[in-house]
PDB file of N, CA and C in Angstrom:
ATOM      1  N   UNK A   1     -47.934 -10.942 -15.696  1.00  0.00           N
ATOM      2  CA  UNK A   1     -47.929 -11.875 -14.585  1.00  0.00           C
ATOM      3  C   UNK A   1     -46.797 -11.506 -13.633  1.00  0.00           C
ATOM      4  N   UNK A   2     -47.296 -11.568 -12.249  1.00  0.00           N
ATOM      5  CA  UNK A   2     -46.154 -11.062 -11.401  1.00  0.00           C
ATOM      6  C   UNK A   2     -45.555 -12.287 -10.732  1.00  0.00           C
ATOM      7  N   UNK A   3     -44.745 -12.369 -10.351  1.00  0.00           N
ATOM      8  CA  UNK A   3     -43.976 -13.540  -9.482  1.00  0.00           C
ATOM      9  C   UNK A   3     -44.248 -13.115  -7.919  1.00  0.00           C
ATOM     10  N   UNK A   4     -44.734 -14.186  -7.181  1.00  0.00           N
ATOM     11  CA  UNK A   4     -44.834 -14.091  -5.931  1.00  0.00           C
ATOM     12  C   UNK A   4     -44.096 -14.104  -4.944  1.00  0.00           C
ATOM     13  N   UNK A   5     -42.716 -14.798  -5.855  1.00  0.00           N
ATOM     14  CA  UNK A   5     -41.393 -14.716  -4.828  1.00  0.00           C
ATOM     15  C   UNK A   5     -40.886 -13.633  -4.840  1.00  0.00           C
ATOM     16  N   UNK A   6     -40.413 -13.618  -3.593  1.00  0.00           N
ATOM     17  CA  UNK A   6     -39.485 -11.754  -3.011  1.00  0.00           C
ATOM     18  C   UNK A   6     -38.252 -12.276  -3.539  1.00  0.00           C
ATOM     19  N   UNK A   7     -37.856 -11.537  -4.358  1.00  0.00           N
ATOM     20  CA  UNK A   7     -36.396 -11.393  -4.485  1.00  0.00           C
ATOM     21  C   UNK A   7     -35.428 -11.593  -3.414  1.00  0.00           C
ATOM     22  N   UNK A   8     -34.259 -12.244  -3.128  1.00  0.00           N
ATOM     23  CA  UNK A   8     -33.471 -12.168  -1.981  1.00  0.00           C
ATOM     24  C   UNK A   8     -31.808 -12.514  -2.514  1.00  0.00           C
ATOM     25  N   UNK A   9     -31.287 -11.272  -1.882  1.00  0.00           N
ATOM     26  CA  UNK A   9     -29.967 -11.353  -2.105  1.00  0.00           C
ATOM     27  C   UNK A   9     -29.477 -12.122  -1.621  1.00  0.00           C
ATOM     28  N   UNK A  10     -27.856 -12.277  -1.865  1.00  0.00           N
ATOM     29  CA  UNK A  10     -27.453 -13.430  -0.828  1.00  0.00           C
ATOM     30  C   UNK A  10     -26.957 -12.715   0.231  1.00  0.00           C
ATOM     31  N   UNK A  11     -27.120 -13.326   1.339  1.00  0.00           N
ATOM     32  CA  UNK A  11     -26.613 -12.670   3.003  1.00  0.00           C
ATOM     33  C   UNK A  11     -25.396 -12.710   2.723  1.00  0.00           C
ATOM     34  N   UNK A  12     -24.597 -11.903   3.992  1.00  0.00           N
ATOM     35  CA  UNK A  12     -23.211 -12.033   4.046  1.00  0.00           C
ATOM     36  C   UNK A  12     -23.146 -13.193   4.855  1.00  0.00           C
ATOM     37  N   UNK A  13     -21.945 -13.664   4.771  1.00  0.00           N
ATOM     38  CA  UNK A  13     -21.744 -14.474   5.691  1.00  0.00           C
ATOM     39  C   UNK A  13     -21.184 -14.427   6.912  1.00  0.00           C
ATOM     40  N   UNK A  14     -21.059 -14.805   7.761  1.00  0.00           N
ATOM     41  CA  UNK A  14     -20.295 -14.305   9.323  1.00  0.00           C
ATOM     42  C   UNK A  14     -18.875 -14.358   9.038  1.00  0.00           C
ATOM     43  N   UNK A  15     -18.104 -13.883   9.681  1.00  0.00           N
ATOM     44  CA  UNK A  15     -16.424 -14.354  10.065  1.00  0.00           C
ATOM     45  C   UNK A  15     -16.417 -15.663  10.450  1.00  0.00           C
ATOM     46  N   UNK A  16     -15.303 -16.794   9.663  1.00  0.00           N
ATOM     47  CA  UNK A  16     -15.209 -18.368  10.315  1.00  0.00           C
ATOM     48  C   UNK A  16     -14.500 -18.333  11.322  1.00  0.00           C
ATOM     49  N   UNK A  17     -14.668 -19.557  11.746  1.00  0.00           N
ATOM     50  CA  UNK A  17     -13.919 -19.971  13.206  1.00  0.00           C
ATOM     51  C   UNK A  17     -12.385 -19.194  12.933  1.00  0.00           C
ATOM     52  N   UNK A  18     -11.843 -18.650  13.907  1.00  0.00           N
ATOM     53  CA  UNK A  18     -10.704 -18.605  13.548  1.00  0.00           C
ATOM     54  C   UNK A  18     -10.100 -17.124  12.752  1.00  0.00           C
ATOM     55  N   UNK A  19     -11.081 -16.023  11.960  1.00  0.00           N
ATOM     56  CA  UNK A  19     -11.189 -15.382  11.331  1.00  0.00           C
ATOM     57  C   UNK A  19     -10.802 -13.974  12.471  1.00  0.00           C
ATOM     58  N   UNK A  20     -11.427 -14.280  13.855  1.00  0.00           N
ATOM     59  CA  UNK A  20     -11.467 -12.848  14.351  1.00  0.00           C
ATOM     60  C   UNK A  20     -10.084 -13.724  15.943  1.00  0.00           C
ATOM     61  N   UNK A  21     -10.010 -12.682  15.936  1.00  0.00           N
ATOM     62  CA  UNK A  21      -8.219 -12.885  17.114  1.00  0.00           C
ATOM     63  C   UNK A  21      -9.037 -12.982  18.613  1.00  0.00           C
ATOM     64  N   UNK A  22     -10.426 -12.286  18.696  1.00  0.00           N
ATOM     65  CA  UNK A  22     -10.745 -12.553  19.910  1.00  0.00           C
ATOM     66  C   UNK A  22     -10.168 -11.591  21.194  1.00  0.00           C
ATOM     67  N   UNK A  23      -9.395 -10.677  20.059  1.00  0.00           N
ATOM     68  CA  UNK A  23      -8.640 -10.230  21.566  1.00  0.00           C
ATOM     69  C   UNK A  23      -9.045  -8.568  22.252  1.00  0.00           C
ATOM     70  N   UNK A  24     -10.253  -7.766  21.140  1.00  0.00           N
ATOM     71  CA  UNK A  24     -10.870  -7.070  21.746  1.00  0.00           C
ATOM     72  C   UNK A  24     -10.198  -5.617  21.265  1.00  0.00           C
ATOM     73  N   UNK A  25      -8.944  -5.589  20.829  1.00  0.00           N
ATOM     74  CA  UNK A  25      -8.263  -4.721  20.194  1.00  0.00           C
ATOM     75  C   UNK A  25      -8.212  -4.322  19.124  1.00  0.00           C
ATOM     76  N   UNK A  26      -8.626  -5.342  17.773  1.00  0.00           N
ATOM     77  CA  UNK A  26      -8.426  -4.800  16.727  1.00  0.00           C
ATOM     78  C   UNK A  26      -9.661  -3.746  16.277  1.00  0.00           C
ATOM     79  N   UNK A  27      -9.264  -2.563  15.903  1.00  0.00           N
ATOM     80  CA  UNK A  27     -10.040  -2.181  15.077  1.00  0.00           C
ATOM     81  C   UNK A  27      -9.782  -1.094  13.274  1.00  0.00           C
ATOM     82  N   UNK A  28     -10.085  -2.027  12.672  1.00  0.00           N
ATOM     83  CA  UNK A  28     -11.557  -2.551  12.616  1.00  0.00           C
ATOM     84  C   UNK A  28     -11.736  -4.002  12.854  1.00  0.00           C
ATOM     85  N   UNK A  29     -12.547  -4.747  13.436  1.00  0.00           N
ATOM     86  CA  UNK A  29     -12.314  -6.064  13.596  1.00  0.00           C
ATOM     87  C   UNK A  29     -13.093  -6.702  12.160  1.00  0.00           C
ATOM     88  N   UNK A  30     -12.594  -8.121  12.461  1.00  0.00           N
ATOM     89  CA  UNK A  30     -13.489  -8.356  10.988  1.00  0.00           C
ATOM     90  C   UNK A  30     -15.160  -9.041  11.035  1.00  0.00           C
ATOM     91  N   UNK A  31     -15.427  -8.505  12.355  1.00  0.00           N
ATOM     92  CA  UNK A  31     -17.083  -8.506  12.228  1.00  0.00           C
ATOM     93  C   UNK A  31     -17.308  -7.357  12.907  1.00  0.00           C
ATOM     94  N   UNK A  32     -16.801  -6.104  12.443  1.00  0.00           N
ATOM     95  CA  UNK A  32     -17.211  -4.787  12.436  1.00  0.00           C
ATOM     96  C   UNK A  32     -17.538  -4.809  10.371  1.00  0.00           C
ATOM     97  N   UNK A  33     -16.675  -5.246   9.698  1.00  0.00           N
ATOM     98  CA  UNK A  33     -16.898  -5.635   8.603  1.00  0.00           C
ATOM     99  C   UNK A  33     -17.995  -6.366   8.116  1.00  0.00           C
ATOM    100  N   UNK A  34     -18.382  -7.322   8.732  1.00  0.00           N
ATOM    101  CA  UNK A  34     -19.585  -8.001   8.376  1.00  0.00           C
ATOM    102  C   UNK A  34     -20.828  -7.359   8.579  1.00  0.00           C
ATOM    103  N   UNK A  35     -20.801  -6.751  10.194  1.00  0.00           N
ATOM    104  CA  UNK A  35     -21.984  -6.205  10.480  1.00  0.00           C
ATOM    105  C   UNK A  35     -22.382  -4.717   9.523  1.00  0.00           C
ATOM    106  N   UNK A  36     -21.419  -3.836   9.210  1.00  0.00           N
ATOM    107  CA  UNK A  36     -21.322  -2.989   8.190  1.00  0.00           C
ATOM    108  C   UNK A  36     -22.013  -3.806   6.690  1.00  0.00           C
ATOM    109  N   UNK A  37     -21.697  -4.883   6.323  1.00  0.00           N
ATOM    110  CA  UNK A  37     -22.239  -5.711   5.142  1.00  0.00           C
ATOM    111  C   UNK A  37     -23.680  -6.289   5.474  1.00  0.00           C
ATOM    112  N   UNK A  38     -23.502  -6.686   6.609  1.00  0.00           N
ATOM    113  CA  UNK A  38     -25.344  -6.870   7.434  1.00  0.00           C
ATOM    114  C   UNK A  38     -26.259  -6.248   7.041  1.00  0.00           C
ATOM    115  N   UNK A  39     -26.162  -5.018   7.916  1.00  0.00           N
ATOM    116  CA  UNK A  39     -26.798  -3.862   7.633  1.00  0.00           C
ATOM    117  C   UNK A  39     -27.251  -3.270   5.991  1.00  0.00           C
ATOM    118  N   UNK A  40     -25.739  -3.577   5.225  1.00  0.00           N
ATOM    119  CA  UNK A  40     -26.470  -2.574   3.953  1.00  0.00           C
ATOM    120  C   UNK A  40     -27.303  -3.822   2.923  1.00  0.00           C
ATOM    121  N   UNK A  41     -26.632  -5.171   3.080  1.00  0.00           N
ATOM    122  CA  UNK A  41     -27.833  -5.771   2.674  1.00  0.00           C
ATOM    123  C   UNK A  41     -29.348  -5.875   3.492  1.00  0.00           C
ATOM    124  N   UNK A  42     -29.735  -5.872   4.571  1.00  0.00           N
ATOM    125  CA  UNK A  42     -30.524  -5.181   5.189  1.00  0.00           C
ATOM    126  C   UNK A  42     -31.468  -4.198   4.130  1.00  0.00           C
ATOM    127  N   UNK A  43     -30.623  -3.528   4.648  1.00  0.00           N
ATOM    128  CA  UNK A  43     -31.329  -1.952   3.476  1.00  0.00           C
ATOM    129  C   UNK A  43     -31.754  -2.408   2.024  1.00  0.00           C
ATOM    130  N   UNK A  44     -31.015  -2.601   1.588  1.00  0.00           N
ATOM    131  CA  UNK A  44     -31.205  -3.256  -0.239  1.00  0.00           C
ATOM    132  C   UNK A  44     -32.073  -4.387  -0.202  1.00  0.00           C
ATOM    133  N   UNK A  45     -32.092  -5.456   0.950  1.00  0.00           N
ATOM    134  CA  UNK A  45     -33.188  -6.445   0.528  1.00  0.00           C
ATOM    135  C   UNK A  45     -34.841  -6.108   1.040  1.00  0.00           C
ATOM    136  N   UNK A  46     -34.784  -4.947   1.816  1.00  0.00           N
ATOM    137  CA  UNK A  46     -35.773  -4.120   2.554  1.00  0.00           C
ATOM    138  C   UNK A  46     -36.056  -3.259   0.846  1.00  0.00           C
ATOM    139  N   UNK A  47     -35.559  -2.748   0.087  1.00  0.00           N
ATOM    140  CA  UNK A  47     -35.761  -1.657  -0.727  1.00  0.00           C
ATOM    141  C   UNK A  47     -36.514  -2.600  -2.005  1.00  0.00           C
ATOM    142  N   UNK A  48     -35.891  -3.960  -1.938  1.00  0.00           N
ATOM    143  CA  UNK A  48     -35.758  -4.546  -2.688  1.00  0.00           C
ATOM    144  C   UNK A  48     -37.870  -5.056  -2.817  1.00  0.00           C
ATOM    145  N   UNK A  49     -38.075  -5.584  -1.505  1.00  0.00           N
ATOM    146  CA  UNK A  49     -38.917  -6.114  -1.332  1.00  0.00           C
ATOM    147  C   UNK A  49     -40.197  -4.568  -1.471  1.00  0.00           C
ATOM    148  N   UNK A  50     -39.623  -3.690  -0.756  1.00  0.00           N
ATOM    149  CA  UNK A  50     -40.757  -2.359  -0.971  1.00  0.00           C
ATOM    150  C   UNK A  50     -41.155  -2.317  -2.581  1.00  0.00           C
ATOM    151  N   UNK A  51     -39.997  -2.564  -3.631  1.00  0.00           N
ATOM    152  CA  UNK A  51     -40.407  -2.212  -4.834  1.00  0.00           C
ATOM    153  C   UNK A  51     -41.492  -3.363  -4.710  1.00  0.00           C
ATOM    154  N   UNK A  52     -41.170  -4.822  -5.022  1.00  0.00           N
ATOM    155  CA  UNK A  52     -41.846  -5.905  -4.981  1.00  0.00           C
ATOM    156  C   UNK A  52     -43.348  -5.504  -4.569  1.00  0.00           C
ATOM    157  N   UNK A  53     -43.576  -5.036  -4.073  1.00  0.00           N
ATOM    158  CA  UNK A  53     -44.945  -4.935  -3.432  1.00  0.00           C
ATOM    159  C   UNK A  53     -45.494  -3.600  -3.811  1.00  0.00           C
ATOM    160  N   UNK A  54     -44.725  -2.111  -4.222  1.00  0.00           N
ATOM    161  CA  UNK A  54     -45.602  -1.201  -5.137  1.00  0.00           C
ATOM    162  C   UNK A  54     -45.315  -1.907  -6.563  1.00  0.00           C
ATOM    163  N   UNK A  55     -45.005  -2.983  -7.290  1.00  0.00           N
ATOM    164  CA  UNK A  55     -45.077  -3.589  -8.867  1.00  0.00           C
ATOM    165  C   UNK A  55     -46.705  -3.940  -8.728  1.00  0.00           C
ATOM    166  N   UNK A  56     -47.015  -5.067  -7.776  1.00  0.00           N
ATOM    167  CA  UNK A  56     -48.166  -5.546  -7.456  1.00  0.00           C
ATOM    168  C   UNK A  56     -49.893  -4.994  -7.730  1.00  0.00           C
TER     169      UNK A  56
END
Protein backbone atom coordinates (compact mmCIF):
# COMPACT_ATOMS: atom_id res chain seq x y z
CA UNK A 1 0.00 0.00 0.00
CA UNK A 2 1.36 3.33 -1.00
CA UNK A 3 0.63 6.58 0.87
CA UNK A 4 -0.77 9.35 -1.13
CA UNK A 5 0.81 12.03 0.82
CA UNK A 6 4.06 13.72 -0.68
CA UNK A 7 6.48 13.79 1.76
CA UNK A 8 7.44 17.46 2.78
CA UNK A 9 10.31 18.76 4.53
CA UNK A 10 10.17 21.51 6.69
CA UNK A 11 10.82 24.98 4.82
CA UNK A 12 13.34 27.28 6.02
CA UNK A 13 12.21 29.95 7.56
CA UNK A 14 12.82 33.68 6.52
CA UNK A 15 15.16 36.10 8.58
CA UNK A 16 12.84 37.86 11.61
CA UNK A 17 12.09 41.31 11.91
CA UNK A 18 15.13 42.74 12.91
CA UNK A 19 17.55 39.83 11.80
CA UNK A 20 18.94 41.66 8.59
CA UNK A 21 20.64 45.52 9.23
CA UNK A 22 18.95 46.66 6.05
CA UNK A 23 21.85 48.47 5.12
CA UNK A 24 22.82 46.82 1.76
CA UNK A 25 26.46 46.11 2.75
CA UNK A 26 26.72 43.10 4.45
CA UNK A 27 27.89 40.30 2.72
CA UNK A 28 26.94 37.60 3.24
CA UNK A 29 23.66 38.95 4.38
CA UNK A 30 21.48 36.75 6.34
CA UNK A 31 18.93 36.20 3.57
CA UNK A 32 21.66 35.40 1.16
CA UNK A 33 21.68 32.48 3.80
CA UNK A 34 18.19 31.64 3.67
CA UNK A 35 17.78 31.90 0.04
CA UNK A 36 20.93 29.45 -0.32
CA UNK A 37 18.64 27.10 2.28
CA UNK A 38 15.51 27.92 -0.11
CA UNK A 39 16.85 26.68 -2.92
CA UNK A 40 18.49 23.37 -1.62
CA UNK A 41 15.34 22.44 0.09
CA UNK A 42 13.77 23.21 -3.20
CA UNK A 43 15.93 20.59 -4.77
CA UNK A 44 15.46 17.79 -2.03
CA UNK A 45 11.68 18.32 -1.74
CA UNK A 46 11.56 18.30 -5.77
CA UNK A 47 13.84 14.89 -5.57
CA UNK A 48 11.88 13.93 -2.85
CA UNK A 49 8.51 14.03 -4.56
CA UNK A 50 10.16 12.57 -8.13
CA UNK A 51 10.97 9.39 -6.05
CA UNK A 52 7.25 9.52 -4.66
CA UNK A 53 5.83 9.18 -7.94
CA UNK A 54 8.47 6.51 -9.73
CA UNK A 55 7.44 4.15 -6.08
CA UNK A 56 3.81 4.42 -7.54
Amino acid sequence: MTDNNPIQLEKPTPPGDGECCESGVCDPCVWDFYYKELQQWRIKQSELNAEQQDAK
